[in-house]
Protein backbone atom coordinates (compact mmCIF):
# COMPACT_ATOMS: atom_id res chain seq x y z
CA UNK A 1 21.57 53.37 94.80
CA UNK A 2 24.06 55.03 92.05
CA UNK A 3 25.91 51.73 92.37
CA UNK A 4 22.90 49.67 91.37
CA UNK A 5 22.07 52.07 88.27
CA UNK A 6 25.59 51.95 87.06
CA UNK A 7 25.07 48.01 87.13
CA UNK A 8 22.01 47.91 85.28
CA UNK A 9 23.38 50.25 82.39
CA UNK A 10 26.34 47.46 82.41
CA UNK A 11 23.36 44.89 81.93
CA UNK A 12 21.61 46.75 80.05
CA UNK A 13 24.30 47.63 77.06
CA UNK A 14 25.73 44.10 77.52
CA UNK A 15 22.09 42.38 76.54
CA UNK A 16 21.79 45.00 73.45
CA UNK A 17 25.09 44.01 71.88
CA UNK A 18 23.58 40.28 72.83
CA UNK A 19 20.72 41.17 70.86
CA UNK A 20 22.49 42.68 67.84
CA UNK A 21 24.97 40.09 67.61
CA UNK A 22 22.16 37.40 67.39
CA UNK A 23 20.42 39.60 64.86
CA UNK A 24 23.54 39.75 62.90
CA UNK A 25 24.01 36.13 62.81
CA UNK A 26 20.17 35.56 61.97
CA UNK A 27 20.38 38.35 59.15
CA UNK A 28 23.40 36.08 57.77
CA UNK A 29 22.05 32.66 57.64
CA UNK A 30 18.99 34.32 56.25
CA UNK A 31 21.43 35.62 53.29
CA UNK A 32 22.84 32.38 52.69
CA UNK A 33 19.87 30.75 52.85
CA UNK A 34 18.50 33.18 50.21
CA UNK A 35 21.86 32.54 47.98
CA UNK A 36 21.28 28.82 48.34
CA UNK A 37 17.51 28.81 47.33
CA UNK A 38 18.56 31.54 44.55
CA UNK A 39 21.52 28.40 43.48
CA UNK A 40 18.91 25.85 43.61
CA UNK A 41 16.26 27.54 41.59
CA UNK A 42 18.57 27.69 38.65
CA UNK A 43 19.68 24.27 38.56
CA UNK A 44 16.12 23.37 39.16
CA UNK A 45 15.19 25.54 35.78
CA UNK A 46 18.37 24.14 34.25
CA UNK A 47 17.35 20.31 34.58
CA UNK A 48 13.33 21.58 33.82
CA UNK A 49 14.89 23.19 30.73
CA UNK A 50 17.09 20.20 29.74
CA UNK A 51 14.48 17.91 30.25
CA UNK A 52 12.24 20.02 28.33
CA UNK A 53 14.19 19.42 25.41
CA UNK A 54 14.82 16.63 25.84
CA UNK A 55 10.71 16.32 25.60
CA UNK A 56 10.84 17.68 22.63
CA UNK A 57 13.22 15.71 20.81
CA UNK A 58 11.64 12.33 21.78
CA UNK A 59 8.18 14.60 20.60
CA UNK A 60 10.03 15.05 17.04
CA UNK A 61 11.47 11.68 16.84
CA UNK A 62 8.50 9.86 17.38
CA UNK A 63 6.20 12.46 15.01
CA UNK A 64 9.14 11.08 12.19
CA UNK A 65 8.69 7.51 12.91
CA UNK A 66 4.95 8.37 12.50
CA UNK A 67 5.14 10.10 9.43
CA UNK A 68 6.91 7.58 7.91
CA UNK A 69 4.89 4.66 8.98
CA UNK A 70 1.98 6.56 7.45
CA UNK A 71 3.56 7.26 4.59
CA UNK A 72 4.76 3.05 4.31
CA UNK A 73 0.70 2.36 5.35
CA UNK A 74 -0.29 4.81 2.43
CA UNK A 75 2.19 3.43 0.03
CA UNK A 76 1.37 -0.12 1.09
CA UNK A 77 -2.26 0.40 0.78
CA UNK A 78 -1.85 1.89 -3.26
CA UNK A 79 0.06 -0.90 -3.89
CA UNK A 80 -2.70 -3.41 -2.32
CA UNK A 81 -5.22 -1.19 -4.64
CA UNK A 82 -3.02 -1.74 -7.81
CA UNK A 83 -2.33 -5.21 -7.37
CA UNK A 84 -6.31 -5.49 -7.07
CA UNK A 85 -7.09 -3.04 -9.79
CA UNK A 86 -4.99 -5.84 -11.77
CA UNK A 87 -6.67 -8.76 -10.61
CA UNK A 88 -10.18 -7.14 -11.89
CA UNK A 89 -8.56 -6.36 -14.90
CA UNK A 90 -7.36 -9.81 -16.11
CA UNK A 91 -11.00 -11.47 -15.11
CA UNK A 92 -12.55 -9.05 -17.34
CA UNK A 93 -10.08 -9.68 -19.86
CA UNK A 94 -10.28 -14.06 -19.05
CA UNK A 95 -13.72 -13.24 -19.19
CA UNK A 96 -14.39 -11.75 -22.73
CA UNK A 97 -11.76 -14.32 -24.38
CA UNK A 98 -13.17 -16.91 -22.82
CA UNK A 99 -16.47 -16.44 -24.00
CA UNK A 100 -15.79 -14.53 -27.14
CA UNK A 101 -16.49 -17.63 -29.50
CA UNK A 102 -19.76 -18.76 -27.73
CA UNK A 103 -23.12 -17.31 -28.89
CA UNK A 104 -25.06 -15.04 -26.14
CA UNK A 105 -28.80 -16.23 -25.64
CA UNK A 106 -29.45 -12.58 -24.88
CA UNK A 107 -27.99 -9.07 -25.17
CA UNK A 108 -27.90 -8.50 -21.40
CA UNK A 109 -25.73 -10.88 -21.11
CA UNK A 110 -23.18 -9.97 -24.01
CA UNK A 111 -23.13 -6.15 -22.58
CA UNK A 112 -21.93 -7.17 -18.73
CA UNK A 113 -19.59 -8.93 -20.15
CA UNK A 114 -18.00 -6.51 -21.84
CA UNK A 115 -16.72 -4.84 -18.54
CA UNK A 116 -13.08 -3.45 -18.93
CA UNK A 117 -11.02 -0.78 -16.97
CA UNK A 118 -8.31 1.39 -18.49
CA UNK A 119 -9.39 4.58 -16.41
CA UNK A 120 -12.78 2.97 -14.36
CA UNK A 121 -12.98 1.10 -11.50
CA UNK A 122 -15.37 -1.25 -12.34
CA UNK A 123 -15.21 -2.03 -15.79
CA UNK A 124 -17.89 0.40 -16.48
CA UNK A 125 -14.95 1.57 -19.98
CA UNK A 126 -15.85 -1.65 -21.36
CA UNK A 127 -19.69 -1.47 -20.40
CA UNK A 128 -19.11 2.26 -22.68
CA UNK A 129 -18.03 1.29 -25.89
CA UNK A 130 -19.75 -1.65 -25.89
CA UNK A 131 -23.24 1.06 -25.70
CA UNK A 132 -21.60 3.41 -28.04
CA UNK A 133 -20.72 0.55 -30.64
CA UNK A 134 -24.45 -0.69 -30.47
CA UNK A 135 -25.92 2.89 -30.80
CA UNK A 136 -23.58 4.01 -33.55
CA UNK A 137 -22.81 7.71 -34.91
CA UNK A 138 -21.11 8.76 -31.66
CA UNK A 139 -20.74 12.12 -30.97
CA UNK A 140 -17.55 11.71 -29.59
CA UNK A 141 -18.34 14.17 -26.56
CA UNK A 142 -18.38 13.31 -22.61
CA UNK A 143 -19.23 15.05 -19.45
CA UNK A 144 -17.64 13.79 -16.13
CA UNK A 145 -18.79 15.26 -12.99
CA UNK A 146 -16.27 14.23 -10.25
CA UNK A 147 -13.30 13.13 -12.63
CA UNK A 148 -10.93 12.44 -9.97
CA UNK A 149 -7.21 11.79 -11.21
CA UNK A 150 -7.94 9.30 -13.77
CA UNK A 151 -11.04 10.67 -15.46
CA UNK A 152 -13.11 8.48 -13.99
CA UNK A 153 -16.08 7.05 -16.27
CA UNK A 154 -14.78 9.67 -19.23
CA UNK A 155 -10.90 8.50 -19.16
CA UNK A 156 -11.05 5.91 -21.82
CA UNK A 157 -12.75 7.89 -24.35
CA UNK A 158 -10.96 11.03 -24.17
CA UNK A 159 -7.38 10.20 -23.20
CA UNK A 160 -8.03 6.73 -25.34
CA UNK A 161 -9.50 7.73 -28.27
CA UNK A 162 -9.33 11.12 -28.29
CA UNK A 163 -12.89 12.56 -27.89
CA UNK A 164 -13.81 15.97 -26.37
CA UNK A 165 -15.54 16.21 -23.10
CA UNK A 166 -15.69 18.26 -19.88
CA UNK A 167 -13.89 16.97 -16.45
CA UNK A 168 -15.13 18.55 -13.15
CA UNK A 169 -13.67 18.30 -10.29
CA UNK A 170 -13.19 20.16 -6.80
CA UNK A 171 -10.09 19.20 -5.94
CA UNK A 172 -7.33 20.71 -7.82
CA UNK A 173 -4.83 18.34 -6.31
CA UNK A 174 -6.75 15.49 -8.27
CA UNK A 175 -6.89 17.74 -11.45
CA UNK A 176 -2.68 18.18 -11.36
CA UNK A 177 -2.28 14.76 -11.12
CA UNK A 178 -4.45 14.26 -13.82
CA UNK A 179 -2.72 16.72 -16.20
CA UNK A 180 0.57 14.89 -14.83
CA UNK A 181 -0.72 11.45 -16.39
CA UNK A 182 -1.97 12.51 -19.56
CA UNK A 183 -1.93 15.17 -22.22
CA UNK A 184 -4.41 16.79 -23.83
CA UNK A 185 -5.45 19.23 -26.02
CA UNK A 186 -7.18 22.14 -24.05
CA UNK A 187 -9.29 23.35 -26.88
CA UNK A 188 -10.92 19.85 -26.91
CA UNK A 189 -10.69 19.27 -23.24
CA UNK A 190 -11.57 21.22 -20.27
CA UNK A 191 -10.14 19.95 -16.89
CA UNK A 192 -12.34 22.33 -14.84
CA UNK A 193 -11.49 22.71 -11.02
CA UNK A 194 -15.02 23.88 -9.20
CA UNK A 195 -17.22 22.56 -6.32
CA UNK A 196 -20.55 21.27 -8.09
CA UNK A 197 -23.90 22.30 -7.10
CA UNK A 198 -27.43 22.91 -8.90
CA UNK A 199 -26.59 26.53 -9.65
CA UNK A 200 -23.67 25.88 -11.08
CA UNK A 201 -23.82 22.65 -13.60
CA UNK A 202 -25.27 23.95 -16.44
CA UNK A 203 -22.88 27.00 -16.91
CA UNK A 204 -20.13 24.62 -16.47
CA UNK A 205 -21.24 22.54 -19.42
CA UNK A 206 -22.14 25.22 -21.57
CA UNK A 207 -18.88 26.82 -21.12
CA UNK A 208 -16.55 23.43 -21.13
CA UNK A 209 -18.44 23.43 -24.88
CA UNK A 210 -20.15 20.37 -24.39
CA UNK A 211 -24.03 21.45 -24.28
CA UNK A 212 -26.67 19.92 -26.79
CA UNK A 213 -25.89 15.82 -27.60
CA UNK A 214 -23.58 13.99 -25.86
CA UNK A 215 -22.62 10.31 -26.03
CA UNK A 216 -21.89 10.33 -21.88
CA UNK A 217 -23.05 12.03 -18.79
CA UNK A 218 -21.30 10.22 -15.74
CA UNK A 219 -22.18 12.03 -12.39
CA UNK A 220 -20.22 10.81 -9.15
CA UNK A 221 -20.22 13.42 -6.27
CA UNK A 222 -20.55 11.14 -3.63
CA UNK A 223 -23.46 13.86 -2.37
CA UNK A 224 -26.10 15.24 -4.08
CA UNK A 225 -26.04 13.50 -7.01
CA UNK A 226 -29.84 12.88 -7.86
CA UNK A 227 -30.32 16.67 -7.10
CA UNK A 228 -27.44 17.66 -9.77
CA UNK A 229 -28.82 15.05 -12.41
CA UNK A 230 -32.59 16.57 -11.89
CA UNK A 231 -31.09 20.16 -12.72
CA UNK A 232 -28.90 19.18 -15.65
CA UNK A 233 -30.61 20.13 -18.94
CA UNK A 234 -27.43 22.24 -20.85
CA UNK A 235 -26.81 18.80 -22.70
CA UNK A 236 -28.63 15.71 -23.86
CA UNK A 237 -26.70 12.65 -22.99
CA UNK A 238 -27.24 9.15 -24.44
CA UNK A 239 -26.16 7.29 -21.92
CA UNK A 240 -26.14 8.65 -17.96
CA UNK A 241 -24.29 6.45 -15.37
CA UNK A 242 -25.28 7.94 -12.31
CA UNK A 243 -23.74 6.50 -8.99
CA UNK A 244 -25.96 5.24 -6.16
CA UNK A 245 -26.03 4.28 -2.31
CA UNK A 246 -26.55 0.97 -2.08
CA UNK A 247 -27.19 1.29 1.91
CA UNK A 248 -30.63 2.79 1.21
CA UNK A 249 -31.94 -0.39 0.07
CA UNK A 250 -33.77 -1.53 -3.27
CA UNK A 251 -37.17 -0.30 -2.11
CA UNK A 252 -37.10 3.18 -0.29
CA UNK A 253 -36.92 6.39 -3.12
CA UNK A 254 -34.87 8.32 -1.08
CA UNK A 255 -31.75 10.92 -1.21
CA UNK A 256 -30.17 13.19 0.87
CA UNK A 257 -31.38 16.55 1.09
CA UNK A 258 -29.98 19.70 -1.20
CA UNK A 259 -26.87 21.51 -0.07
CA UNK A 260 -24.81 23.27 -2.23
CA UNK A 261 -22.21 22.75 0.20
CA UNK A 262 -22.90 19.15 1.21
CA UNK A 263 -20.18 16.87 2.03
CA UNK A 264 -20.06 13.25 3.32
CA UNK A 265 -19.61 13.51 7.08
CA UNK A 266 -16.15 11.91 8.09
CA UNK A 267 -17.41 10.25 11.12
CA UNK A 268 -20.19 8.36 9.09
CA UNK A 269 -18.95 8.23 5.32
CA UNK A 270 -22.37 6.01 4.22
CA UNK A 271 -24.21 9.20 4.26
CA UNK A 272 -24.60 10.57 0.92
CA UNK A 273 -26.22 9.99 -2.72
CA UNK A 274 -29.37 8.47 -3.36
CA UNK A 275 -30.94 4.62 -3.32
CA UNK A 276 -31.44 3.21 -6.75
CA UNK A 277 -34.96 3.59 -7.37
CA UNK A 278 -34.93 7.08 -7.08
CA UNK A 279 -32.18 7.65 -9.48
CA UNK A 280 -35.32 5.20 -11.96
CA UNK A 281 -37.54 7.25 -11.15
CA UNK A 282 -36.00 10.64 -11.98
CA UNK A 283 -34.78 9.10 -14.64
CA UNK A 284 -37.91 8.07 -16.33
CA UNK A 285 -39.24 12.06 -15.67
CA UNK A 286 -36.22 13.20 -17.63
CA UNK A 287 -36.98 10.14 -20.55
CA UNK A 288 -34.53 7.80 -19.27
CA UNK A 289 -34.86 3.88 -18.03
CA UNK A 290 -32.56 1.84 -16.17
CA UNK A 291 -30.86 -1.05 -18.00
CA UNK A 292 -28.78 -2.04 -15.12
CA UNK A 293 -26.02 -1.82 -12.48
CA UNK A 294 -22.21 -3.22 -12.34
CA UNK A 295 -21.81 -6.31 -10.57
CA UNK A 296 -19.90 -4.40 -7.90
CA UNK A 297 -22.98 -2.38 -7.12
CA UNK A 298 -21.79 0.89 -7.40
CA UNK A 299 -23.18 2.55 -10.59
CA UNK A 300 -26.27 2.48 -12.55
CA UNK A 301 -26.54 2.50 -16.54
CA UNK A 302 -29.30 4.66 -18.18
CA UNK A 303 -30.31 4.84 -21.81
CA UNK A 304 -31.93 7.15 -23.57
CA UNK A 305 -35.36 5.89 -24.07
CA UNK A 306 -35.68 6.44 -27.95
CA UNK A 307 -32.23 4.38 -28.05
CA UNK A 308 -31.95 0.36 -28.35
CA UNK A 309 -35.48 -0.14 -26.77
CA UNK A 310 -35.35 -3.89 -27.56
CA UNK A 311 -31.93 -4.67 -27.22
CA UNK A 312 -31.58 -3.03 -23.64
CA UNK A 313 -34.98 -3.12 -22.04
CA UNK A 314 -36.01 -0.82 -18.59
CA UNK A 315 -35.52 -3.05 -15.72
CA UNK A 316 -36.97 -2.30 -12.56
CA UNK A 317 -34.77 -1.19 -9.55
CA UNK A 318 -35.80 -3.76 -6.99
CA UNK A 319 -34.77 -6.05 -10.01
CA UNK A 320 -31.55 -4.88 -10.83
CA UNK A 321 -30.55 -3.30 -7.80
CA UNK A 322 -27.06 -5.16 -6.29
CA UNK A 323 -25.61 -4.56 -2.75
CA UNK A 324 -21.74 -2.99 -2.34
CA UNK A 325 -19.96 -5.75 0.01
CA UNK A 326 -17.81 -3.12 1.60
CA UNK A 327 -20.67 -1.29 2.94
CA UNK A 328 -22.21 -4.64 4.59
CA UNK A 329 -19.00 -5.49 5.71
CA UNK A 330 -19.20 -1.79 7.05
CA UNK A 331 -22.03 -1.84 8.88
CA UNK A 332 -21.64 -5.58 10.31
CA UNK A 333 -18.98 -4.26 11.92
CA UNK A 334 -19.97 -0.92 13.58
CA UNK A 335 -22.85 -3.32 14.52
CA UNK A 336 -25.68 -0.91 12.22
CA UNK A 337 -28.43 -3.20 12.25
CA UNK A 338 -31.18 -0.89 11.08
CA UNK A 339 -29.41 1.76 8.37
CA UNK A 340 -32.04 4.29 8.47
CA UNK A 341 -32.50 4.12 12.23
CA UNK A 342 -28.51 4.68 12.16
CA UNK A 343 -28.95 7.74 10.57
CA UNK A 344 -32.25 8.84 12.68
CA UNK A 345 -29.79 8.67 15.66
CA UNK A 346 -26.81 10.71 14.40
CA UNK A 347 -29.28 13.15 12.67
CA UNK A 348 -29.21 12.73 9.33
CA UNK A 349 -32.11 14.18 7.25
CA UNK A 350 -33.28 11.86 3.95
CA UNK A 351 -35.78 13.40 1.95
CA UNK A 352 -38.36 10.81 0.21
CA UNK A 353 -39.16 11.31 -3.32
CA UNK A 354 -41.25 9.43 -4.12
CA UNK A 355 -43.94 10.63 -6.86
């Protein structure tokens, strides 16, 4: 019996160190197993780092190509808008010369003829003088609401010949180019930087010193134009041009509604202003008829009621009204059949005003 115990302890101790010794080996391939996995992790985050970079370098490279294509598109497309600014500027001027020695059967005729740009963009500077030389005894003052960088429908006569007037803008970028271009004298002129609304307008008249007469009033917000003409009364203006939406039509006396803080929405940039015959009819409440619009189809011409009645009669709006090609060419090709159900869709409030 003793000899059978003493074999079993033999066994017994023999399987143990068995045991351990496996154990020992397992507990060492576990260790290099963990310092393998630990080795592979960071190359693994090595190449994920070096290809991150690498990421982000082809990210930079191809934000610079971008930025400079943008900035070729942007320079191409001024010089595609200068070379056509020029083209419009030698018709007006072929124009005039051509016709200069032939009689006019009417003064209608003479007048859009007369269309010139040195700071416009339609040859409403020509359409200007040729108003101020027929009503005479100018008063040599302007108001431009929405001046933009080249004084827009106020350029000619203050940087040109001099004349006071008031230039309103919200962008002060604009305004810095502006005083980059050309000089003035600030006591005369007032390059104002503000956002426009009804509250505002008159204070900004009366203190750019241009209240009472005025030989101009041009208002182009691109918003809420016939709202900002309708609460204008710090000045009396001979002539108003006042810019209007040709996409609301010849018949419909319509506008967008009053915001103070309206802006054209980017997604749908045909959304603003008001049609043409409700700029005729406010302008006949504040003693003002239509006389016409630029061929392009972009502004209408007011007079002063009391001025040049038979030279420059009130035309209606249905018959002067014109259509802007770029907005039909616009909606033909977002496929806008129906305008005002367009804007029904997306949302888009028009208030009526009709009498």
């Amino acid at each position: 019996m003793s000899f059978l115990r003493s074999c079993w302890r033999r066994l017994s101790g023999n399987q143990g160190r068995a045991i351990e010794r496996l154990l020992e080996e397992q507990r060492t391939k576990f260790a290099e197993l963990q310092r393998q996995t630990e080795k592979n992790s960071k190359t693994l985050e090595g190449k994920i780092s070096l290809q991150q970079k690498k990421i982000e370098k082809e990210v930079r490279r191809v934000a610079r190509v971008l930025e400079g294509l943008d900035s070729r598109i942007s320079s191409k497309q001024g010089l595609i808008n200068r070379v056509e600014r020029c083209r419009i500027q030698l018709d007006n001027l072929s124009r005039r010369e051509l016709l200069s020695d032939y009689p006019y059967a009417d003064s209608e005729h003479r007048f859009w003829n007369q269309r010139a740009s040195l700071h416009s963009q339609n040859g409403e500077d020509g359409l200007v003088l040729e108003l101020i030389r027929a009503i005479g005894n100018p008063h040599r003052k302007t108001i431009e609401m929405c001046c933009g960088d080249n004084g827009g429908n106020s350029g000619a006569l203050i940087f040109e010949l001099g004349w006071s007037g008031l230039l309103v803008d919200g962008d002060q970028e604009r305004l810095d180019r502006l005083r980059d271009k050309h000089s003035h004298d600030p006591d005369r002129v007032k390059l104002e930087q503000a956002w426009i609304t009804c509250e505002n307008v008159n204070d900004l008249i009366r203190n750019g010193g241009v209240s009472g007469p005025v030989d101009l009033l041009s208002v182009d917000v691109d918003g809420v134009d016939y709202w900002l003409w309708q609460a204008i009364d710090a000045c009396t203006p001979d002539i108003v041009i006042a810019e209007y939406n040709a996409s609301f039509g010849p018949e419909r006396s319509v506008t967008v509604p009053y915001a103070p803080d309206f802006a054209r929405p980017t997604d749908f940039r045909l959304y603003y202003g008001a049609s043409l015959t409700a700029l005729e009819r406010l302008g006949r409440t504040k003693g003002y008829r239509l006389i016409g619009v630029e061929p392009r189809g972009v502004n209408a011409f007011f007079l002063r009621d009391e001025l040049l009645a038979d030279e420059y009669p009130a035309k209606p709006a249905s018959d002067a009204f014109r259509t802007l090609d770029k907005h039909v060419l616009y909606q033909k090709k977002k496929g806008y059949s129906d305008f005002f159900a367009e804007l029904e869709s997306r949302g888009l409030p028009i208030e009526d005003v009709s009498p």
